[in-house]
C-alpha atoms as a PDB file:
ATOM      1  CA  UNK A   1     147.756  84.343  81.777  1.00  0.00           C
ATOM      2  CA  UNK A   2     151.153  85.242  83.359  1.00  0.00           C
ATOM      3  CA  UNK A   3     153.947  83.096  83.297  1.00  0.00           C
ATOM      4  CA  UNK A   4     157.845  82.868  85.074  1.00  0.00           C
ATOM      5  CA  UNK A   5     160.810  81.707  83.006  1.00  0.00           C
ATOM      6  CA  UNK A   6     160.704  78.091  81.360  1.00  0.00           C
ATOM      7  CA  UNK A   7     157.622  76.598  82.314  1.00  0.00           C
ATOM      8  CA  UNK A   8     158.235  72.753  82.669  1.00  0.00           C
ATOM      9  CA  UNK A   9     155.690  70.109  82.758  1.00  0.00           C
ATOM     10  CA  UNK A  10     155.061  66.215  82.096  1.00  0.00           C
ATOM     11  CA  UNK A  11     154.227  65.478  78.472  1.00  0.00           C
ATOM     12  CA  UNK A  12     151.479  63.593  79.897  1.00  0.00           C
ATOM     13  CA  UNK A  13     149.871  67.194  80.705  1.00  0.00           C
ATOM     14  CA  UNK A  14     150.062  68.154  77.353  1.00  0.00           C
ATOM     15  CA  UNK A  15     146.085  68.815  77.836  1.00  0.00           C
ATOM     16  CA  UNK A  16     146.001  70.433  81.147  1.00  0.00           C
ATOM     17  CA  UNK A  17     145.939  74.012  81.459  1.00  0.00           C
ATOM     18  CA  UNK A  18     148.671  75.516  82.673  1.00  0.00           C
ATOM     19  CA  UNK A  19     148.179  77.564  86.012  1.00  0.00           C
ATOM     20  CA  UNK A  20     151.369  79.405  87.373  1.00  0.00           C
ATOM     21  CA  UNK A  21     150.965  79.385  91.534  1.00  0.00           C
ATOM     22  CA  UNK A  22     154.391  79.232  91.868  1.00  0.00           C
ATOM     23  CA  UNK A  23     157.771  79.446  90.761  1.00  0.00           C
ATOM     24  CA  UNK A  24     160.812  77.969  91.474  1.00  0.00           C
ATOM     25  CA  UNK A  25     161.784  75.098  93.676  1.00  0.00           C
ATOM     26  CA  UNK A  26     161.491  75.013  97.334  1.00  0.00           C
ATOM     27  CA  UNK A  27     164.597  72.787  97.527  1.00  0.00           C
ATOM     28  CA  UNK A  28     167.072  73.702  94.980  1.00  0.00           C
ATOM     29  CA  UNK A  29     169.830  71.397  96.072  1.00  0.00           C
ATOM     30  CA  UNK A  30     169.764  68.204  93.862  1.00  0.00           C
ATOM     31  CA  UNK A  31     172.911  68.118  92.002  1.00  0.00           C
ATOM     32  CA  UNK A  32     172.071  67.113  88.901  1.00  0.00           C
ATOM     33  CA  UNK A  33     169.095  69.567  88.081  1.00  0.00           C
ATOM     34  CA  UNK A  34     169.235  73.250  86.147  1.00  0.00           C
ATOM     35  CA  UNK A  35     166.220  73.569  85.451  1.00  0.00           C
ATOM     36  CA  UNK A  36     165.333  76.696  87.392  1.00  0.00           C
ATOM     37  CA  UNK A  37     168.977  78.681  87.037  1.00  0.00           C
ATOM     38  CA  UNK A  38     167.586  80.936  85.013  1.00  0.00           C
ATOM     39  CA  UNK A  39     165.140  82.442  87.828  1.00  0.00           C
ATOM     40  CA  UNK A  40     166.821  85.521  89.675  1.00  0.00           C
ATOM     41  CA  UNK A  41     165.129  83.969  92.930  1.00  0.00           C
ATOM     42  CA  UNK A  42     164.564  79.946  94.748  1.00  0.00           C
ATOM     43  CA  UNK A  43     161.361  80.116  95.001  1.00  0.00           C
ATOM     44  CA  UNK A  44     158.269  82.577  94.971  1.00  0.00           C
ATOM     45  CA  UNK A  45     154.280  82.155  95.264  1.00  0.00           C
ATOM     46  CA  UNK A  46     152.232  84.222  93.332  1.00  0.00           C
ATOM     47  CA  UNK A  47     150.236  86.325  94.844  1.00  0.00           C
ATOM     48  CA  UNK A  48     146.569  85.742  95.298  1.00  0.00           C
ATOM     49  CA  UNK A  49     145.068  88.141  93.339  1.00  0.00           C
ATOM     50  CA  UNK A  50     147.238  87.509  89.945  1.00  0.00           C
ATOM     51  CA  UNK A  51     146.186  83.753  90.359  1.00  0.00           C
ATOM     52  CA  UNK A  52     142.587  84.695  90.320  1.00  0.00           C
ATOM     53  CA  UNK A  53     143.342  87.230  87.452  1.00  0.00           C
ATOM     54  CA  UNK A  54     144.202  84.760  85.247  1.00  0.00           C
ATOM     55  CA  UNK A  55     141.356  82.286  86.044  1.00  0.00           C
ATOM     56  CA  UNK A  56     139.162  84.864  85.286  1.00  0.00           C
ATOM     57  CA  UNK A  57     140.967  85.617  81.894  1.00  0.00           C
ATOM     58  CA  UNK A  58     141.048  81.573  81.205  1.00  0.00           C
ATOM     59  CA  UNK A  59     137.125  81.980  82.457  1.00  0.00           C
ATOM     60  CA  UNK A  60     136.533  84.663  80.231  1.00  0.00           C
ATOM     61  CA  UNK A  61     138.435  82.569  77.263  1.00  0.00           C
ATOM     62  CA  UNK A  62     135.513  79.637  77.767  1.00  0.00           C
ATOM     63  CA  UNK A  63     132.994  82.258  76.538  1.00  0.00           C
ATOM     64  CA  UNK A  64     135.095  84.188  74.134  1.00  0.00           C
ATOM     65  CA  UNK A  65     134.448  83.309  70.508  1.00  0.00           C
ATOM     66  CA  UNK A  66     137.616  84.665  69.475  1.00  0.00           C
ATOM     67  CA  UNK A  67     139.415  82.817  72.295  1.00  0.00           C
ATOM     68  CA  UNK A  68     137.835  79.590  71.321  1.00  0.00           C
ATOM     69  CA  UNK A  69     139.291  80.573  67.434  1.00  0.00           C
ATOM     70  CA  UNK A  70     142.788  81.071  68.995  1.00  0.00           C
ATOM     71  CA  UNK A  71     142.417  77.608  70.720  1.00  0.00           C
ATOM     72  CA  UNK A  72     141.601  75.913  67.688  1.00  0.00           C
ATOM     73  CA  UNK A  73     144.245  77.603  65.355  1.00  0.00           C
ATOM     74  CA  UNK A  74     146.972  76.879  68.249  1.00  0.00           C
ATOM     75  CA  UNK A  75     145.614  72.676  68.299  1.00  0.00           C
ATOM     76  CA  UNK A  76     144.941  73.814  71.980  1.00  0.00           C
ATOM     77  CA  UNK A  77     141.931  72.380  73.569  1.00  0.00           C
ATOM     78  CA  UNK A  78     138.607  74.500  73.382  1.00  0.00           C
ATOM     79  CA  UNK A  79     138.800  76.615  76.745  1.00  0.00           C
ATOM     80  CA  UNK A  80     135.358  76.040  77.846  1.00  0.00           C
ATOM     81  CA  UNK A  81     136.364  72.072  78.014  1.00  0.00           C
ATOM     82  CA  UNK A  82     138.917  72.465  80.275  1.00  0.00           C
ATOM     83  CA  UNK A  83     138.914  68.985  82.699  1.00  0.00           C
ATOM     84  CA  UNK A  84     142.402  69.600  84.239  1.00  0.00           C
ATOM     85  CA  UNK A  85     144.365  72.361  85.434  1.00  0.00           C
ATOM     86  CA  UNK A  86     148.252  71.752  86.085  1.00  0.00           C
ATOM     87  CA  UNK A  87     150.148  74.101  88.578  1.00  0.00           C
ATOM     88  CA  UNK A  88     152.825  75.515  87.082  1.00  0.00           C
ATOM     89  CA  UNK A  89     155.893  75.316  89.191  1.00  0.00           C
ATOM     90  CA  UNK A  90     158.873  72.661  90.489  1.00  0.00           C
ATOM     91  CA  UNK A  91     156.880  71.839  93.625  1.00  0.00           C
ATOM     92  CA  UNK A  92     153.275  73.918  94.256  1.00  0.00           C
ATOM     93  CA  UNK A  93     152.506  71.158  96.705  1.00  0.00           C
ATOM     94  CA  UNK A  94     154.672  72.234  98.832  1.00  0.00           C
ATOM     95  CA  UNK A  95     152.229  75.587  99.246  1.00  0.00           C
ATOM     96  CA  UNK A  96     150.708  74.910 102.665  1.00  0.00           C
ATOM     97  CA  UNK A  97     147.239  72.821 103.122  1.00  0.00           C
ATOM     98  CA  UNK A  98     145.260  76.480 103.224  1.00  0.00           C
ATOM     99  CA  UNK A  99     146.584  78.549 100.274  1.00  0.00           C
ATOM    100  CA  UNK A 100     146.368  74.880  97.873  1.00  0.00           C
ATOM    101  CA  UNK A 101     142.940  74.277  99.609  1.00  0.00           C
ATOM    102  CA  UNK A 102     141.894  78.424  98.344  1.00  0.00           C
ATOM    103  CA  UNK A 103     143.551  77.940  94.860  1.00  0.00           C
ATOM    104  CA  UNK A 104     141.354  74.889  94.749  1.00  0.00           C
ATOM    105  CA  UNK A 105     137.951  76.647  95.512  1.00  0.00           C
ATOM    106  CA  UNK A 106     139.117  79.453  93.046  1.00  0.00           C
ATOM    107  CA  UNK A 107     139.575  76.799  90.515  1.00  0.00           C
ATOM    108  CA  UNK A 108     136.238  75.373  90.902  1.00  0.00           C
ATOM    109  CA  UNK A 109     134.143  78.636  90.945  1.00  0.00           C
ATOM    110  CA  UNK A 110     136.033  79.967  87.410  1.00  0.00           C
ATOM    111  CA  UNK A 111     136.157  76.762  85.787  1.00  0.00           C
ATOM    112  CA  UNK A 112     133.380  74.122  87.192  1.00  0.00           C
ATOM    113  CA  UNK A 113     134.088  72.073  84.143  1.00  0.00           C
ATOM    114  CA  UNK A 114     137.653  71.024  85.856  1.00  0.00           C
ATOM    115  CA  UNK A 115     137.491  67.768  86.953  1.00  0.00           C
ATOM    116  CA  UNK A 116     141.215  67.345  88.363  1.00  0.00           C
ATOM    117  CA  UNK A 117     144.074  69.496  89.578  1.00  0.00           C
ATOM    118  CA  UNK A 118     147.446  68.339  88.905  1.00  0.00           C
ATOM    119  CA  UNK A 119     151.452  69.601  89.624  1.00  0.00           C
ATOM    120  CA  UNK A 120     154.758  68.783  90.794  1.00  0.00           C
ATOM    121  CA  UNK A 121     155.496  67.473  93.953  1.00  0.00           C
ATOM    122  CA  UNK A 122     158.294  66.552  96.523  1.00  0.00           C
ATOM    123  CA  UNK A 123     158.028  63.681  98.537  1.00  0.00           C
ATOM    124  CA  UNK A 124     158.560  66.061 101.536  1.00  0.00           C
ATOM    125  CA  UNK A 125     155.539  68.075 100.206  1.00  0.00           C
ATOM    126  CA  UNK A 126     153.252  65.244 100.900  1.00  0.00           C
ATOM    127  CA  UNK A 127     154.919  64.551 104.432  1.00  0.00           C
ATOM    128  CA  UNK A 128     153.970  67.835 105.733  1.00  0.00           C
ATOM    129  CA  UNK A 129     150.604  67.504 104.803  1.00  0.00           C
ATOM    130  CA  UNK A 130     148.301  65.647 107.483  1.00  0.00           C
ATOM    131  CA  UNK A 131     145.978  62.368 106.081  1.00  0.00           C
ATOM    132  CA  UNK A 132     143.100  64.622 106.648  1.00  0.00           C
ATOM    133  CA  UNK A 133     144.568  67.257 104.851  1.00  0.00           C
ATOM    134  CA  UNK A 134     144.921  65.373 102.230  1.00  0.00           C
ATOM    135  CA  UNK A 135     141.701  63.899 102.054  1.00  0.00           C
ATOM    136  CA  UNK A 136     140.412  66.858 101.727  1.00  0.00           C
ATOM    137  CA  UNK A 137     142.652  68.629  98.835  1.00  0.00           C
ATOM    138  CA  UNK A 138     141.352  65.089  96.971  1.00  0.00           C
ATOM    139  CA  UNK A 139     137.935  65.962  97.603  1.00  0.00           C
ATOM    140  CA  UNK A 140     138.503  69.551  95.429  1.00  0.00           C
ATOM    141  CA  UNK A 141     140.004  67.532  93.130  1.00  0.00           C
ATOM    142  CA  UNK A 142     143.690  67.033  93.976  1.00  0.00           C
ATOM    143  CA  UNK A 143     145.128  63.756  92.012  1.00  0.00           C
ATOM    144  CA  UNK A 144     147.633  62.506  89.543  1.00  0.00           C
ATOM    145  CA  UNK A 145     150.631  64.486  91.190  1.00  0.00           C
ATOM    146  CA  UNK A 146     154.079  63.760  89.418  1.00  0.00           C
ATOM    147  CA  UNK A 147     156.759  62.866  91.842  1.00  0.00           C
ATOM    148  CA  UNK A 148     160.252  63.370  91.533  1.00  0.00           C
ATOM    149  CA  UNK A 149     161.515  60.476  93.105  1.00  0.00           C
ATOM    150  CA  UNK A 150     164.030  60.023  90.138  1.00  0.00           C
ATOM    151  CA  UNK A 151     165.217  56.770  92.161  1.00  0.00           C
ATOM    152  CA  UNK A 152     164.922  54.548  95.152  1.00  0.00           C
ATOM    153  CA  UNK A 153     168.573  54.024  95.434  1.00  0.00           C
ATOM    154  CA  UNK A 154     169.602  54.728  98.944  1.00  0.00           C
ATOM    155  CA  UNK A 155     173.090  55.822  98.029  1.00  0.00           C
ATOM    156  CA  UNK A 156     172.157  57.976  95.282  1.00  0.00           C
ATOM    157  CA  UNK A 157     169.294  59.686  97.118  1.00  0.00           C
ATOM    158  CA  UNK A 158     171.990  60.579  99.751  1.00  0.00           C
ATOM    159  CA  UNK A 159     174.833  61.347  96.977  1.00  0.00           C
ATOM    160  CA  UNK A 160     172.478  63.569  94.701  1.00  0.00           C
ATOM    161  CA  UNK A 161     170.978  65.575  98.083  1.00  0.00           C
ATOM    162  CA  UNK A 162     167.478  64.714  97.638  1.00  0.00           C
ATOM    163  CA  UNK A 163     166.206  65.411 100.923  1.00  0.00           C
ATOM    164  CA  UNK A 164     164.809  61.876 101.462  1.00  0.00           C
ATOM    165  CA  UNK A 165     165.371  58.114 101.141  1.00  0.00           C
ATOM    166  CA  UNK A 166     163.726  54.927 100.005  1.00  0.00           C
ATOM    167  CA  UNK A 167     161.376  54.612 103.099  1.00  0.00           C
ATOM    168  CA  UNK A 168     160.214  58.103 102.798  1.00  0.00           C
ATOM    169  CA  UNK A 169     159.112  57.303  99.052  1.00  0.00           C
ATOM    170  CA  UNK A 170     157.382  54.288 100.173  1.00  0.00           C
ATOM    171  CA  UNK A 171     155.605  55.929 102.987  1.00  0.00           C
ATOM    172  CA  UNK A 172     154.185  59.091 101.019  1.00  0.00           C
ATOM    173  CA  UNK A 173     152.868  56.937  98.500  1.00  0.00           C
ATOM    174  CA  UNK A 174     151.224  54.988 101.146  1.00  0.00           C
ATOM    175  CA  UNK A 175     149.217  57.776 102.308  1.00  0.00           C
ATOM    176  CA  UNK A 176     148.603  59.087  99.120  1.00  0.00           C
ATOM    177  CA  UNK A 177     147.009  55.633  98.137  1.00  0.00           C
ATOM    178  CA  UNK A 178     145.089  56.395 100.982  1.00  0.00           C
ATOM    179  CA  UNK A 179     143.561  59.579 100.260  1.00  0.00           C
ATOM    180  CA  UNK A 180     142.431  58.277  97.050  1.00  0.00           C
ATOM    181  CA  UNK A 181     144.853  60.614  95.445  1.00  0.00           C
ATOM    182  CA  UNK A 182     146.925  59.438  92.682  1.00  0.00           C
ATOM    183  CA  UNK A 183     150.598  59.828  91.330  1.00  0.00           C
ATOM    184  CA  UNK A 184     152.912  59.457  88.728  1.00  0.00           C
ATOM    185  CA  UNK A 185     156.924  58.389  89.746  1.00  0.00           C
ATOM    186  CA  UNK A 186     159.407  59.991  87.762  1.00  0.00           C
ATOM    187  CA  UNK A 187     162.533  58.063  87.254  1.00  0.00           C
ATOM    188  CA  UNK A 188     166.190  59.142  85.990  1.00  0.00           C
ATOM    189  CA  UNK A 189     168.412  57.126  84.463  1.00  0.00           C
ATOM    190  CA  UNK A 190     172.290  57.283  85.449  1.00  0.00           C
ATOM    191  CA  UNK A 191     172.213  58.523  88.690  1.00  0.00           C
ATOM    192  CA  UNK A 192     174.145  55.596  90.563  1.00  0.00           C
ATOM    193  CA  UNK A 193     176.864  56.532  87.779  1.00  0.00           C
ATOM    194  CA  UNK A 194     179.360  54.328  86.614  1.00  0.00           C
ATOM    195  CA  UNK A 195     179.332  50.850  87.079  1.00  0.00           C
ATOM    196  CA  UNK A 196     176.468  50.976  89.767  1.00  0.00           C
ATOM    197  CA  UNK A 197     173.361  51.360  87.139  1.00  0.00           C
ATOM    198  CA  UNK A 198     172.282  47.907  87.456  1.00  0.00           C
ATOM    199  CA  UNK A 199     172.310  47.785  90.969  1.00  0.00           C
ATOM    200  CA  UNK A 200     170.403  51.368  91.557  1.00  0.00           C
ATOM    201  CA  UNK A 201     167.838  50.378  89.182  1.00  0.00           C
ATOM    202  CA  UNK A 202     166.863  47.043  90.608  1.00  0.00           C
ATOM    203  CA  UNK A 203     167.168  48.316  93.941  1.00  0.00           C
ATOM    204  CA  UNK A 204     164.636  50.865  92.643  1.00  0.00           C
ATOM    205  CA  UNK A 205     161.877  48.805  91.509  1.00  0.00           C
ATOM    206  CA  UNK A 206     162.027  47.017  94.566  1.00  0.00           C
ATOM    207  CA  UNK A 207     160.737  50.292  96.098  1.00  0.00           C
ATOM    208  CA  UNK A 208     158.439  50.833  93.653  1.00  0.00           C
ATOM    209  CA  UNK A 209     156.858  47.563  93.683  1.00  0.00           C
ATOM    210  CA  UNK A 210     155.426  48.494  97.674  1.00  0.00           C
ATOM    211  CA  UNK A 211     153.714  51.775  95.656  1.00  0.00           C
ATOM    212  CA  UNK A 212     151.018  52.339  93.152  1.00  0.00           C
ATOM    213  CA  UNK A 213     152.015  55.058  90.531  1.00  0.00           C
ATOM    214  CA  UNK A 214     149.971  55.056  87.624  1.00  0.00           C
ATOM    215  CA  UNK A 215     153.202  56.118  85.296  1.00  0.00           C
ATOM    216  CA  UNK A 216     156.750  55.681  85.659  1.00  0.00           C
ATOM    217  CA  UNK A 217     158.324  58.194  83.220  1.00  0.00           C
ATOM    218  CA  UNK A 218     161.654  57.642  82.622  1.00  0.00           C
ATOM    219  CA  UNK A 219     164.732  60.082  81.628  1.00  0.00           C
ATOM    220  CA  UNK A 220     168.009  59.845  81.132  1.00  0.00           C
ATOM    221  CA  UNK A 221     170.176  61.930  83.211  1.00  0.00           C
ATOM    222  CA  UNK A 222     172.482  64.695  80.941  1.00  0.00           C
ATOM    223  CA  UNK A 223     175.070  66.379  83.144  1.00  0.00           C
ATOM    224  CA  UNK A 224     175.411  70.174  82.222  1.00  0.00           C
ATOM    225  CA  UNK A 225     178.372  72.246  83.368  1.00  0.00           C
ATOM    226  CA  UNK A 226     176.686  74.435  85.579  1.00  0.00           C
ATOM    227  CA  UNK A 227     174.955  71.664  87.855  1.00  0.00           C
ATOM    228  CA  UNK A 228     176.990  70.617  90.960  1.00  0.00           C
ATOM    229  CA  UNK A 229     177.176  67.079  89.548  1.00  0.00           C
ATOM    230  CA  UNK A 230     179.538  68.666  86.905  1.00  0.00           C
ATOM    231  CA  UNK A 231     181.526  70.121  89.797  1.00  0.00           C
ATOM    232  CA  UNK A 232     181.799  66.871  91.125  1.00  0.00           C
ATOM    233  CA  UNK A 233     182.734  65.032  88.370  1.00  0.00           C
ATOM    234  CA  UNK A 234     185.463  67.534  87.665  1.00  0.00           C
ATOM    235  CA  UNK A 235     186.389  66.396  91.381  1.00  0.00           C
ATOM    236  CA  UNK A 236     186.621  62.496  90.632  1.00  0.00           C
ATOM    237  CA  UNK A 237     183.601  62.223  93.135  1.00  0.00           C
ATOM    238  CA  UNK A 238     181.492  60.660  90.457  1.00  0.00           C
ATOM    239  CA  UNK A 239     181.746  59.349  86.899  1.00  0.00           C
ATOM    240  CA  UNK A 240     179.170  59.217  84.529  1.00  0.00           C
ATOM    241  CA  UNK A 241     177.648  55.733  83.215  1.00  0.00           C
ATOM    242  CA  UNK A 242     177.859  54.910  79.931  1.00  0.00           C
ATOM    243  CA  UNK A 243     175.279  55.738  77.472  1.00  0.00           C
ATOM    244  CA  UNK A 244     174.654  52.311  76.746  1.00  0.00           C
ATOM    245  CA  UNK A 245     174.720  51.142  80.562  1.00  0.00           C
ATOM    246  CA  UNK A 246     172.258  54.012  80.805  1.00  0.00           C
ATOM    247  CA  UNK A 247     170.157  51.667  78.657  1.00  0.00           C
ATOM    248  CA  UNK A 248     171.006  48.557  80.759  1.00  0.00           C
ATOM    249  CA  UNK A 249     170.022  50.308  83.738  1.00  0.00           C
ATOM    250  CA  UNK A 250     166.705  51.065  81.983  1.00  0.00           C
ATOM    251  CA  UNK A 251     166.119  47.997  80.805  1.00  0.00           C
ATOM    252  CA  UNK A 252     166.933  46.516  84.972  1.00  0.00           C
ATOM    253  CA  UNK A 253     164.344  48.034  86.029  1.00  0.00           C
ATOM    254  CA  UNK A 254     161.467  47.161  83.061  1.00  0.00           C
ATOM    255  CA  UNK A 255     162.756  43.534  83.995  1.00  0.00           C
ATOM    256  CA  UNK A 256     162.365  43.902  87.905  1.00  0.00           C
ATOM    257  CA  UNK A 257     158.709  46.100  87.992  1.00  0.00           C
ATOM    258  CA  UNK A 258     155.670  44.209  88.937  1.00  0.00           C
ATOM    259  CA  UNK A 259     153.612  46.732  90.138  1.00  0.00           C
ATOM    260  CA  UNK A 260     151.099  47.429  87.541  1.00  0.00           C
ATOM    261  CA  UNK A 261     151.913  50.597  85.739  1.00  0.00           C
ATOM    262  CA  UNK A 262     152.467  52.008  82.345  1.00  0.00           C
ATOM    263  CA  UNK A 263     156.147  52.940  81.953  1.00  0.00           C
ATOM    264  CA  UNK A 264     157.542  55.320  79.009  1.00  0.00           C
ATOM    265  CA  UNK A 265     161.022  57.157  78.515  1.00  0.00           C
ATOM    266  CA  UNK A 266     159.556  60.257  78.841  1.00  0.00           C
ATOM    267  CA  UNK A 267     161.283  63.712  77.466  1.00  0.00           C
ATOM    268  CA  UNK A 268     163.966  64.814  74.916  1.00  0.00           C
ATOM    269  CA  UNK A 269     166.465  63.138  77.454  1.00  0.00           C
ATOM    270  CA  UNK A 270     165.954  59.752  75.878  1.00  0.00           C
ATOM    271  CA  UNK A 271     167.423  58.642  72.243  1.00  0.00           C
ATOM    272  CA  UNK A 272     165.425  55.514  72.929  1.00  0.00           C
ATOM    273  CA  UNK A 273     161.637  55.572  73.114  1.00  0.00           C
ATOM    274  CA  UNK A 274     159.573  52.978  74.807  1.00  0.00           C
ATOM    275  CA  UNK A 275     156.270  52.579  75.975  1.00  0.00           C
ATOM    276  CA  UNK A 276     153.510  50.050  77.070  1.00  0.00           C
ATOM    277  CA  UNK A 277     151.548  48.547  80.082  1.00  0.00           C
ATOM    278  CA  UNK A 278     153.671  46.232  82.679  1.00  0.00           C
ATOM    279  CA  UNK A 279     153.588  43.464  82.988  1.00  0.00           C
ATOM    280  CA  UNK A 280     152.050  43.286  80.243  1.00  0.00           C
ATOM    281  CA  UNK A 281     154.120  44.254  77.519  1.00  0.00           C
ATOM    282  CA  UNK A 282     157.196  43.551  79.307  1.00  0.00           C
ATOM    283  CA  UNK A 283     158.617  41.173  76.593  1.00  0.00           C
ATOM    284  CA  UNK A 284     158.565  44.005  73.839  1.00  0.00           C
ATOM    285  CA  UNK A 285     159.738  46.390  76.083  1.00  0.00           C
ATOM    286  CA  UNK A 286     162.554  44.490  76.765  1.00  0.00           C
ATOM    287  CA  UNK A 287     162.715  43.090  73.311  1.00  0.00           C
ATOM    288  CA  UNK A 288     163.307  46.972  72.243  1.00  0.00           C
ATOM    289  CA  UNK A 289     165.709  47.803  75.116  1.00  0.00           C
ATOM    290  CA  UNK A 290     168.273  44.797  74.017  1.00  0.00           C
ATOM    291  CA  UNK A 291     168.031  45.917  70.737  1.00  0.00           C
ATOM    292  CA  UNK A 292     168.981  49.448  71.667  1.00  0.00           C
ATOM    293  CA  UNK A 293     171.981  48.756  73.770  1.00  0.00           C
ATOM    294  CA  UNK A 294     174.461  47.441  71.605  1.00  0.00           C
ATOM    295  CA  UNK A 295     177.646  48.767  72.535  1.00  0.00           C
ATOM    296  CA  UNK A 296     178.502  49.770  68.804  1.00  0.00           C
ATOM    297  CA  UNK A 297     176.032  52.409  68.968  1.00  0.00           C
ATOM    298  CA  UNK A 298     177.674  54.200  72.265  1.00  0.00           C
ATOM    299  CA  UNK A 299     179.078  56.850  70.116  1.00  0.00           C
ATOM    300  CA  UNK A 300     176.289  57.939  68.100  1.00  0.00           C
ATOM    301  CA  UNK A 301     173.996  57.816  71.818  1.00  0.00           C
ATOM    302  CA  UNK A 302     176.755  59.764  73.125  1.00  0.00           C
ATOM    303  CA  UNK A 303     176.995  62.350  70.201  1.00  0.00           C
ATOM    304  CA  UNK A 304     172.956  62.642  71.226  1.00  0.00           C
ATOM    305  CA  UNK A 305     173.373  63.385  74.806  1.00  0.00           C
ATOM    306  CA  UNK A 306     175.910  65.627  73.478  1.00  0.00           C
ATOM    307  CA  UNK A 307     173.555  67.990  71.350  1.00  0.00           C
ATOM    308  CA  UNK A 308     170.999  68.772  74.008  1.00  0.00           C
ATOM    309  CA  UNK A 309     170.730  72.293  74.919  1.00  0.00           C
ATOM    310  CA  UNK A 310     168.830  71.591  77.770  1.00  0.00           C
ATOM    311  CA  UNK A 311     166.502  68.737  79.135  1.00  0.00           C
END
């Protein structure tokens, strides 16, 4: 299997196996993000014939006694029971309806155990995509794609260069509810920056409450120095919310959800982990988020943010 700089994906893929199509983002403007600095390029597809290389190595590992050994020394799952594959990449969906439609046969003639096919995408990836397009990539087992959305906030969307707004969010998820094919929001806390967290993050549910992701995962937004947001910052353009509003902002939008979802603080981003079903277990939730935000306990949150070498 062949792999390009930091691969990145959901802990909620832990499972999946981990197929690079593509790497690098096909957007590469959102202020905040790093992740993919370290590539020498934006963006690149791999070529055909290395992505049906490695499915026939991860084939070959399914009947490989000493590759189901590995598995098992590693706590990975056995190779012939792979169920899910996960595109490696910021945004694979954004590969055009024909090339995700091939990659999607491939999958299915080396491993016809897989069940579902999984990856990053950009709201925009699913706009350019027609409804019969994606009806079909559902039908080869397209579903449970994570979304970026990182908020509905108009002003941030716009402020952060995301490419889209709150309507566009609403109206992708529309049509993916309609192809049967299911997603995952991803949500960061601390973009509206100082003073506006509150605001952004109830303005944000109500956005998310006309969609049907089956996980929110929520981060916490850390500001390195080579990200544009740092540039602006060092401007005065923006100022950075507190780590305990961070928390407040959080806790807005556990408070304002009623679509039915399970919501988590996903990632090493978070000091603060949380977890359960809304609505159901809103009250401990919250219960957990009050405790959390006490404002004696900025510094140490800070000191936390602080120490992390990288999301």
């Amino acid at each position: 299997m062949h792999y390009t700089g930091t691969i990145w994906r959901p802990p909620y893929e832990a499972g999946s196996l981990l197929l690079e199509v593509t790497a690098g983002c096909t957007w590469h403007r959102c202020k905040f993000c790093t992740l993919y600095d370290d590539l020498p390029f934006r963006f690149r597809m791999t070529p055909p014939e290395t992505v049906e290389a490695d499915l026939r190595e991860a084939q070959m590992m399914a009947h490989d006694p000493l590759g189901k050994l590995a598995a098992l020394l590693q706590g990975l799952p056995e190779p012939g029971g792979v169920r899910r594959v996960f595109l490696a990449g910021a945004n694979p969906f954004a590969l055009s309806f024909n090339k995700l439609r091939h990659i999607g046969k491939l999958i299915g003639q080396y491993l016809p155990a897989c069940k579902t096919i999984g990856c990053f995408a950009r709201v925009t990836d699913v706009a350019r995509k027609t409804d019969r397009e994606l009806g079909t990539l559902r039908d080869l087992g397209y579903t449970g794609l994570s979304l970026g959305v990182e908020t509905g906030y108009a002003p941030s969307l716009r402020f952060m260069d995301k490419g889209y707004g709150p309507e566009d969010i609403v109206e992708q998820a529309r049509r993916l509810d309609g192809a049967g094919i299911g997603y995952y929001f991803m949500y960061l806390a601390g973009l509206p920056g100082a003073g506006g967290g509150v605001r952004g993050a109830a303005a944000s549910a109500a956005v998310f409450n006309q969609t049907h992701p089956k996980i929110i995962g929520s981060s916490m937004l850390t500001v390195f120095p080579e990200s544009r947001l740092y540039q602006e910052m060092q401007a005065g353009n923006w100022t950075e919310e507190s780590e305990v509003e961070k928390l407040e902002e959080v806790r807005t939008l556990v408070e304002r959800l009623e679509t039915p979802v399970w919501f988590a603080t996903l990632g090493a981003s978070n000091a603060v982990v949380v977890q359960g079903d809304l609505p159901k277990d809103r009250s401990a939730l919250l219960a957990k988020l009050d405790a959390a935000r006490d404002p004696a306990r900025e510094q140490a949150l800070r000191q936390y943010r602080k120490s992390l070498p990288h999301l």
